[in-house]
Protein backbone atom coordinates (compact mmCIF):
# COMPACT_ATOMS: atom_id res chain seq x y z
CA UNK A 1 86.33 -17.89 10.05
CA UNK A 2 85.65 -13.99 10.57
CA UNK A 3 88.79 -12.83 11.73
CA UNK A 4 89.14 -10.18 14.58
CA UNK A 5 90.27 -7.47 13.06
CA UNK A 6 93.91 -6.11 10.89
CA UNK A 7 97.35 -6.16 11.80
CA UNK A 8 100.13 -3.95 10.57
CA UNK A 9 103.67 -4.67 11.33
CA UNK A 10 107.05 -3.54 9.62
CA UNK A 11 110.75 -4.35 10.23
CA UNK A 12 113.55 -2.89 8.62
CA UNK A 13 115.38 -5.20 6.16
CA UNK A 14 118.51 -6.44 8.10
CA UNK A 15 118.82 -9.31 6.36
CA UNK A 16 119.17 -13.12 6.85
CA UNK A 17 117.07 -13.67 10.39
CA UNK A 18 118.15 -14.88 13.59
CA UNK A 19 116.74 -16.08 16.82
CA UNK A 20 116.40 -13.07 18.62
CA UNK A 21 114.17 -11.49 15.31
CA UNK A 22 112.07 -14.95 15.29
CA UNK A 23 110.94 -15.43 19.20
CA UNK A 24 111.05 -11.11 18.99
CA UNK A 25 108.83 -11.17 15.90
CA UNK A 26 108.53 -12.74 13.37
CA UNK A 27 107.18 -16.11 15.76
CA UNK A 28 103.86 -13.72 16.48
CA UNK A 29 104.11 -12.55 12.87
CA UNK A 30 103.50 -16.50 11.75
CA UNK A 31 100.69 -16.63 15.14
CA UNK A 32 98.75 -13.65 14.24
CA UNK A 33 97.57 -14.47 10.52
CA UNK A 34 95.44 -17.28 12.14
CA UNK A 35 93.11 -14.76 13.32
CA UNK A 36 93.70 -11.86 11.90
CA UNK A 37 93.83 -9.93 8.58
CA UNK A 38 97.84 -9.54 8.63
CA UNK A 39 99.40 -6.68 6.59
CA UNK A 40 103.43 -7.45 6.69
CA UNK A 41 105.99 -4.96 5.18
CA UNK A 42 109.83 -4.57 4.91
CA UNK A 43 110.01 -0.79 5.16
CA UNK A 44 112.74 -0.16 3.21
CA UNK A 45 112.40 3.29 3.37
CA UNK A 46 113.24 3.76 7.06
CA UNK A 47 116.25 1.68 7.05
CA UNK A 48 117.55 5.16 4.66
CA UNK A 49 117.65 7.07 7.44
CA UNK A 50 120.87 5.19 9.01
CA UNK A 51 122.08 3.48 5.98
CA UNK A 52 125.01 5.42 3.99
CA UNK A 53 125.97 2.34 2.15
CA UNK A 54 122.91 0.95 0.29
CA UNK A 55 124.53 -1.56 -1.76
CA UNK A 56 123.46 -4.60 0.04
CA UNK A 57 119.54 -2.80 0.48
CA UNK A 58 117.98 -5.48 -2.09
CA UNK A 59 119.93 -8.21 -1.04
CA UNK A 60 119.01 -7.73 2.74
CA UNK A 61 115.24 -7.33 1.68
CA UNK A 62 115.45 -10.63 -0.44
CA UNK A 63 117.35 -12.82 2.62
CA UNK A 64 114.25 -11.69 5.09
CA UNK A 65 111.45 -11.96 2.93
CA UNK A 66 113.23 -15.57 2.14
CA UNK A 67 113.27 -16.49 6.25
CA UNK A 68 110.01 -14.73 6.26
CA UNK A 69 108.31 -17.01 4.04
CA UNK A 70 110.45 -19.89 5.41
CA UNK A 71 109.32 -19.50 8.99
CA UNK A 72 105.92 -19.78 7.89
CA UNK A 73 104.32 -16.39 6.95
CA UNK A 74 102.24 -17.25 4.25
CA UNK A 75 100.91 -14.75 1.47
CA UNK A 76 97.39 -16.51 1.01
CA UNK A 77 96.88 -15.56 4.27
CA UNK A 78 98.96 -12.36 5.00
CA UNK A 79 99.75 -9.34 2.57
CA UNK A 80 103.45 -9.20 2.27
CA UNK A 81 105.42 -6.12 0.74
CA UNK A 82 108.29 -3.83 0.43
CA UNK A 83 107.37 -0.67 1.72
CA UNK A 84 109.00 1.80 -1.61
CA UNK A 85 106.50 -0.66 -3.80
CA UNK A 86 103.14 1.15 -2.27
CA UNK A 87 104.09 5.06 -3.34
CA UNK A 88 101.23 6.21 -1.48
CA UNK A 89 103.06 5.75 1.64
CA UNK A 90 105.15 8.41 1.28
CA UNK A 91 102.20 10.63 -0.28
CA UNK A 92 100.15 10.26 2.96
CA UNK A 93 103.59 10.88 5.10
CA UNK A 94 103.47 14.60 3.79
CA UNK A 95 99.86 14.76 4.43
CA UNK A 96 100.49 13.80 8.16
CA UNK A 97 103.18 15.90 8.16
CA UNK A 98 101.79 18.63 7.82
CA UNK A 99 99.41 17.74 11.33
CA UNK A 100 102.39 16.88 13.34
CA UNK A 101 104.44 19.73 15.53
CA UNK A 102 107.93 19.24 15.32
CA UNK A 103 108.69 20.14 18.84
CA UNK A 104 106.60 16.77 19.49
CA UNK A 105 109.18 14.92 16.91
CA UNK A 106 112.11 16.45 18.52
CA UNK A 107 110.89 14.91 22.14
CA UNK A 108 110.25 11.42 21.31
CA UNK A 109 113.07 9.36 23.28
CA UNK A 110 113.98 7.41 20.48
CA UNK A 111 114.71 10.79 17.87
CA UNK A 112 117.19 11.56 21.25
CA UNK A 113 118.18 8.04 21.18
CA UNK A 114 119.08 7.94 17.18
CA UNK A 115 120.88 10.91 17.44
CA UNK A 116 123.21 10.10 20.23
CA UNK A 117 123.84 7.31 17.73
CA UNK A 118 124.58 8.76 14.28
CA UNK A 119 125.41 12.26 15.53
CA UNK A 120 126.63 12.86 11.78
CA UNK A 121 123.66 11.92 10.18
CA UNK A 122 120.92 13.50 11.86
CA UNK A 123 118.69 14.14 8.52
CA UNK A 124 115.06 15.28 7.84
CA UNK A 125 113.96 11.60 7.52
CA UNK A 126 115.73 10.52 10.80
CA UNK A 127 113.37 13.38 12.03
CA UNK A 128 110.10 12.38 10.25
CA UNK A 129 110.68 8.56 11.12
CA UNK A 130 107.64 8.29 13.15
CA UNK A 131 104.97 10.27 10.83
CA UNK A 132 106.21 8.03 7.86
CA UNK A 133 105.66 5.08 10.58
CA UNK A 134 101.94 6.12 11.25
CA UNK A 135 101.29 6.52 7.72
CA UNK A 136 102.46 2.33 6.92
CA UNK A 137 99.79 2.24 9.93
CA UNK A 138 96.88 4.19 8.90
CA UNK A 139 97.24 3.64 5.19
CA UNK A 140 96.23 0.12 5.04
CA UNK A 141 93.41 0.61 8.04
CA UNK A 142 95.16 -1.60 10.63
CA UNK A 143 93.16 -1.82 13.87
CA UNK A 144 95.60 -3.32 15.95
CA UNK A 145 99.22 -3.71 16.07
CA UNK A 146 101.57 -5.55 17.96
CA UNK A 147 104.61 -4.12 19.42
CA UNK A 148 107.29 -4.83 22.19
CA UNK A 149 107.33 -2.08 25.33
CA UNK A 150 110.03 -0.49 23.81
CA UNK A 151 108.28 0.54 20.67
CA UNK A 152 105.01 1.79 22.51
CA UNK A 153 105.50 5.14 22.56
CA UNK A 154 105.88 5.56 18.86
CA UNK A 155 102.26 4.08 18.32
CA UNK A 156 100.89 6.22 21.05
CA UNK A 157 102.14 8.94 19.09
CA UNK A 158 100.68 7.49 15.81
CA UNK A 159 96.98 7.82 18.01
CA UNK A 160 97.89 11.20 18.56
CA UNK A 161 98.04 12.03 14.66
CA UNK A 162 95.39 10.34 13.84
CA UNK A 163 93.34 11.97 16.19
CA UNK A 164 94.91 15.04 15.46
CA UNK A 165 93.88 14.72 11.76
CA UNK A 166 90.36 13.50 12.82
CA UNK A 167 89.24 16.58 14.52
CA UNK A 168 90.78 18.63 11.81
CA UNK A 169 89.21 16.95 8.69
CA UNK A 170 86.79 14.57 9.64
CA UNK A 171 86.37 10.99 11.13
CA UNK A 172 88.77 8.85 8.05
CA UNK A 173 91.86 7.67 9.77
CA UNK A 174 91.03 4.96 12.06
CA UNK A 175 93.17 5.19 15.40
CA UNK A 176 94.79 1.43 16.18
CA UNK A 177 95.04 0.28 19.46
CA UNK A 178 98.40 -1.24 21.12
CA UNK A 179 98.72 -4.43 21.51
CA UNK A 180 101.79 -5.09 23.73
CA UNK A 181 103.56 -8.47 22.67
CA UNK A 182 105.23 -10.42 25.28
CA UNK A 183 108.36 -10.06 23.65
CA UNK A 184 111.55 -12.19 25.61
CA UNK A 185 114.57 -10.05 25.67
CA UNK A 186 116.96 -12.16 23.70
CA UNK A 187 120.60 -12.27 25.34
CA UNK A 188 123.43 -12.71 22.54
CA UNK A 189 125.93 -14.90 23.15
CA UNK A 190 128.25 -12.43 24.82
CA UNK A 191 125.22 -12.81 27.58
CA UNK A 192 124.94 -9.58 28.14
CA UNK A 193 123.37 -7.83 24.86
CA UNK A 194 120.63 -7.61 22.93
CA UNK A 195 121.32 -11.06 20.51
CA UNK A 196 121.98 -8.78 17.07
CA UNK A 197 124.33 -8.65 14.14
CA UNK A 198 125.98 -5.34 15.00
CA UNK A 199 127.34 -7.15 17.92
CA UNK A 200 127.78 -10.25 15.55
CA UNK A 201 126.49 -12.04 18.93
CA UNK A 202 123.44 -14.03 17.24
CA UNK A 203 122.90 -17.36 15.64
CA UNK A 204 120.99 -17.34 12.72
CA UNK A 205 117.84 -19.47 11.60
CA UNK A 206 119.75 -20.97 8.37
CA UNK A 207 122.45 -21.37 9.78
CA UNK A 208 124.41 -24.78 8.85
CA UNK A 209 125.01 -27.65 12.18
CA UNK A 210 128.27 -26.78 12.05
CA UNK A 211 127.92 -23.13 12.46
CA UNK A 212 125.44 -23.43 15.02
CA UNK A 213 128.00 -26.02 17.41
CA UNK A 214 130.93 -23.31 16.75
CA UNK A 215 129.06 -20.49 17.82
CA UNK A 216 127.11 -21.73 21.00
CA UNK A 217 130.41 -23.09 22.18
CA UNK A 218 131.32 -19.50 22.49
CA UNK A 219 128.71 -18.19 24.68
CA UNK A 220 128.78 -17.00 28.18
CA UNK A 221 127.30 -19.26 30.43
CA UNK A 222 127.77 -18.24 34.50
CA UNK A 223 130.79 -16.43 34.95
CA UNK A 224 131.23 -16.98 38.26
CA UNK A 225 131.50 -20.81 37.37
CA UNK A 226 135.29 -21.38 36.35
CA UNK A 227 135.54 -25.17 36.66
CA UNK A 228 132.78 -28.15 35.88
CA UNK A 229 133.25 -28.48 39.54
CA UNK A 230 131.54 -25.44 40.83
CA UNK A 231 127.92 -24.90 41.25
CA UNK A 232 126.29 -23.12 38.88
CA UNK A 233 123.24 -20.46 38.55
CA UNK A 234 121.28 -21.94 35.49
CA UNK A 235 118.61 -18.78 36.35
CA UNK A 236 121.17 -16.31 34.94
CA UNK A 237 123.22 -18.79 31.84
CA UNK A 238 121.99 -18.19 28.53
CA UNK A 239 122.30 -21.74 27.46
CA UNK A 240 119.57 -22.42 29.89
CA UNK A 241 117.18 -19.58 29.11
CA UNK A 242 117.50 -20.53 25.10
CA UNK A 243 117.59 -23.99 25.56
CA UNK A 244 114.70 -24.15 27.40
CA UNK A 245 112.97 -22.95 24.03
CA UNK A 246 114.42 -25.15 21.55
CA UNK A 247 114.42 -28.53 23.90
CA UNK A 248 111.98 -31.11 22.04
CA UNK A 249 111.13 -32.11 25.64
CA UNK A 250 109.79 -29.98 28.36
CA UNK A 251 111.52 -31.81 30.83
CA UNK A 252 115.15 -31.68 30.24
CA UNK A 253 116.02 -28.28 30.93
CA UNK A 254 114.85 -28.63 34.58
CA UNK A 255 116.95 -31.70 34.82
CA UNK A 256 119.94 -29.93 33.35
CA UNK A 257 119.40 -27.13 35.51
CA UNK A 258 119.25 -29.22 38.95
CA UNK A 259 122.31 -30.98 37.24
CA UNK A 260 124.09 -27.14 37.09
CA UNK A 261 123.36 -26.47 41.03
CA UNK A 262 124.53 -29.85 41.81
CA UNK A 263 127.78 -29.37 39.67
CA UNK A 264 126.98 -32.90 38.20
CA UNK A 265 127.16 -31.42 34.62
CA UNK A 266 129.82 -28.85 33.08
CA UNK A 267 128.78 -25.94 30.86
CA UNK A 268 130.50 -27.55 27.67
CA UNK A 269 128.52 -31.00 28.13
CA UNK A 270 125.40 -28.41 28.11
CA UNK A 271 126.56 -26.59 25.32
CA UNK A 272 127.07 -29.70 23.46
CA UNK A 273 123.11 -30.53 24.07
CA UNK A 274 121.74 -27.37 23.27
CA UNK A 275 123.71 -26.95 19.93
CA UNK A 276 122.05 -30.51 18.80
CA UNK A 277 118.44 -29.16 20.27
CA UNK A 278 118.51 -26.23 18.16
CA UNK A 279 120.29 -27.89 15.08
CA UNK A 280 116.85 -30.00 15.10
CA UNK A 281 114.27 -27.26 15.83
CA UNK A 282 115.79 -25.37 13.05
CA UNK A 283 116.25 -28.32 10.29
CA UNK A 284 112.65 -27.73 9.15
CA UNK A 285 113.26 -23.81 8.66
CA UNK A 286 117.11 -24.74 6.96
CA UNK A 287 115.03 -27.29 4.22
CA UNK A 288 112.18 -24.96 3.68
CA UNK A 289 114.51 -21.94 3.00
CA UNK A 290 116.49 -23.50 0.89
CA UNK A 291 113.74 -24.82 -1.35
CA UNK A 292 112.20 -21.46 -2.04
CA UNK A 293 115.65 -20.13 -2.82
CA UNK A 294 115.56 -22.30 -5.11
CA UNK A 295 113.73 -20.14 -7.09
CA UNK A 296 114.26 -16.38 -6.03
CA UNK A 297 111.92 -15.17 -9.11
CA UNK A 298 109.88 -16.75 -6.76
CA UNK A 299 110.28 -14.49 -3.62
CA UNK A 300 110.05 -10.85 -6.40
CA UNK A 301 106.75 -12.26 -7.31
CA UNK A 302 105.37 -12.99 -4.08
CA UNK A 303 106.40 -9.27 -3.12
CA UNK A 304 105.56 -8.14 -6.17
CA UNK A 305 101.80 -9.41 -5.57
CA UNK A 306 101.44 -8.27 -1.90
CA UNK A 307 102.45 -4.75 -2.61
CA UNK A 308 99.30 -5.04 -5.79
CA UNK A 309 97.29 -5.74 -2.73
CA UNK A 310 98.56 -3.26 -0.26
CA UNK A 311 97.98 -0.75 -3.24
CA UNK A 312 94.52 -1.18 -3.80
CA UNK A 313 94.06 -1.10 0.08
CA UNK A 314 96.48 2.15 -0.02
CA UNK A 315 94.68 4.01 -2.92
CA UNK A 316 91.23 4.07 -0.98
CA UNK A 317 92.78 5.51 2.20
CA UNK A 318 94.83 8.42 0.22
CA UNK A 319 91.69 9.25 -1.80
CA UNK A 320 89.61 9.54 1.30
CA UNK A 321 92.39 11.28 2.66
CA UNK A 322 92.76 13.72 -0.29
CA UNK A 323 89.06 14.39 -0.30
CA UNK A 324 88.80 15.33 2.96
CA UNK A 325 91.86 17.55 3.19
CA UNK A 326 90.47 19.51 0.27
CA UNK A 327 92.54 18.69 -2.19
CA UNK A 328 90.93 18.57 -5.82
C-alpha cells in the first residue's frame, strides 16, 4: 500500500506511560503507521533543558520505549529512536540557528511559559528548544505531523525556519504541514488537572488490578454529590468521561449515567465498575509489556536499529544541507 506521506513525532522520556499519554498520543502514534511512513523519537535531548537530576534519564527512556512497543508501535513499520543516537540532530540545530532571530525565540508563549516555571534555570537550550525541535522535523523529511492545539504554534514556527532557510539557500528543507490531532484533555483524578505524574494524579497502563481499584477509588467524581442519594451530573464526573472509553460495551455508560441523574447508583458502585473495565482493557497491554521486558537487550536493540535508520535518513538531509549553505 503507498502510504500518504511521513510523520515525525517526539515526546520527552517521562517514563512508564499512563492514560492521559496513550488517548493524548501515543493511541494516534499506534493509528498513524497504518498509513503513513512513521518516524518516532524519544528526544532525550530536550528533556536536558528542565532536568537537573539525570540519573533516572536511561531508565525513563527504557520504561517508554517498553509501553511504546507494548501499546503496539511496531518497528517494521515505524522508525523508532532516541533522539542523542542520530548526532546530526544537533549538527543541523546550529545550522538553523543561525536563520532564526532570537527576539522571535524570546516571544514564543511557551519560552514565557517555561520560564515562569524554572525561573532558575533559564539556559541557552531552554532558549533554543524550538530550533532543535524543527531540526528532529526537517532532518528526517517529515511532511506532516500531528500535534494537539497547544503545541501548534511551535510547528508554525518550524514553517517559518524552513522557509526562512529556503529563500536563503535554496529549495532543501521541506516545510510540514499541521495536522491538528483531536487530542481529549485528560482530567487526573483530582478532576481538575491535566492527568500527569507531577501531580501523581494518573493511572498508569501497567499498572497491576490492584493498583488500578486503589487509585480510581480516589478520584473526584461530582462534588456537589455528598450522599448516594443525591442526583448527580455524570456530564462533569471523571469516572464517566474515562469510563466511557474503557467500557467493553457502548451501552453502559449511558445507562450508568441515567442511573447518576436518577440517584439509583452511588459514585463508589461506579467506581467499582470502571476500575474492573479498565483492569480488562489494559490486561492485553500488562501481558505484552511484561513479555518484552523479559528481555530488555531486546528494547537497546530495537532502538539501537531505528536510530541506524533515522541516520541514513539524517545524513542525506545534513549533506544537502551542508552543500547548500556553502560549507566545503
Amino acid at each position: 500500500m503507498d502510504k500518504k506521506g511521513r510523520v515525525f513525532s517526539g515526546a520527552r522520556p517521562t517514563g512508564r506511560q499512563h492514560l492521559g499519554n496513550y488517548l493524548g498520543a501515543v493511541k494516534n502514534y499506534v493509528k498513524l503507521q497504518e498509513d503513513y511512513e512513521c518516524v518516532y523519537c524519544i528526544v532525550d535531548l530536550h528533556a536536558l533543558t528542565s532536568l537537573t537530576d539525570t540519573a533516572n534519564l536511561r531508565q525513563n527512556t527504557y520504561e517508554m520505549a517498553l509501553d511504546w512497543l507494548a501499546a503496539g508501535m511496531d518497528p517494521e513499520k515505524s522508525i523508532i529512536f532516541i533522539q542523542s543516537h542520530v548526532p546530526q540532530v544537533t549538527e543541523l540545530h546550529l545550522l538553523l540557528s543561525m536563520v532564526t532571530p532570537m527576539g522571535r525565540l524570546t516571544r514564543l508563549p511557551t519560552f514565557k511559559e517555561k520560564v515562569r516555571q524554572q525561573p532558575d534555570n533559564v539556559n541557552y537550550g531552554l532558549l533554543g528548544y524550538p530550533v532543535l525541535m524543527a531540526a528532529d522535523i526537517v532532518l528526517y523529511k517529515a511532511d506532516t505531523v500531528p500535534v494537539g492545539e497547544d503545541q501548534a504554534p511551535h510547528l508554525e514556527f518550524t514553517r517559518e525556519i524552513v522557509r526562512r532557510f529556503n529563500n536563503l539557500y535554496g529549495e532543501v528543507l521541506i516545510e510540514p504541514k499541521i495536522v491538528l490531532t483531536e487530542t481529549p484533555r485528560i482530567m487526573g483524578l483530582d478532576g481538575v488537572n491535566k492527568m500527569g505524574k507531577s501531580l501523581d494524579n494518573h493511572i498508569e497502563l501497567a499498572a497491576e488490578p490492584a493498583e488500578i481499584r486503589r487509585r480510581i477509588m480516589t478520584m473526584v467524581t461530582d462534588p456537589q454529590r455528598k450522599f448516594k442519594t443525591d442526583p448527580g451530573r455524570p456530564e462533569i464526573c471523571n469516572v464517566q468521561t474515562l469510563h466511557k472509553i474503557f467500557c467493553p460495551d457502548p451501552t453502559v455508560p449511558a445507562q450508568i449515567a441515567e442511573q447518576c441523574r436518577n440517584a439509583t447508583i452511588g459514585c463508589v458502585q461506579h467506581k467499582k465498575m470502571f476500575a474492573e473495565d479498565l483492569i480488562q482493557a489494559l490486561a492485553p497491554h500488562r501481558e505484552r509489556r511484561a513479555e518484552l521486558a523479559a528481555h530488555p537487550e531486546r528494547i537497546w536493540e530495537i532502538l539501537d536499529a531505528g536510530a541506524e535508520r533515522a541516520r541514513k535518513l539524517a545524513s542525506e538531509t545534513l549533506r544537502e544541507c551542508k552543500e547548500a549553505v556553502g560549507l566545503p
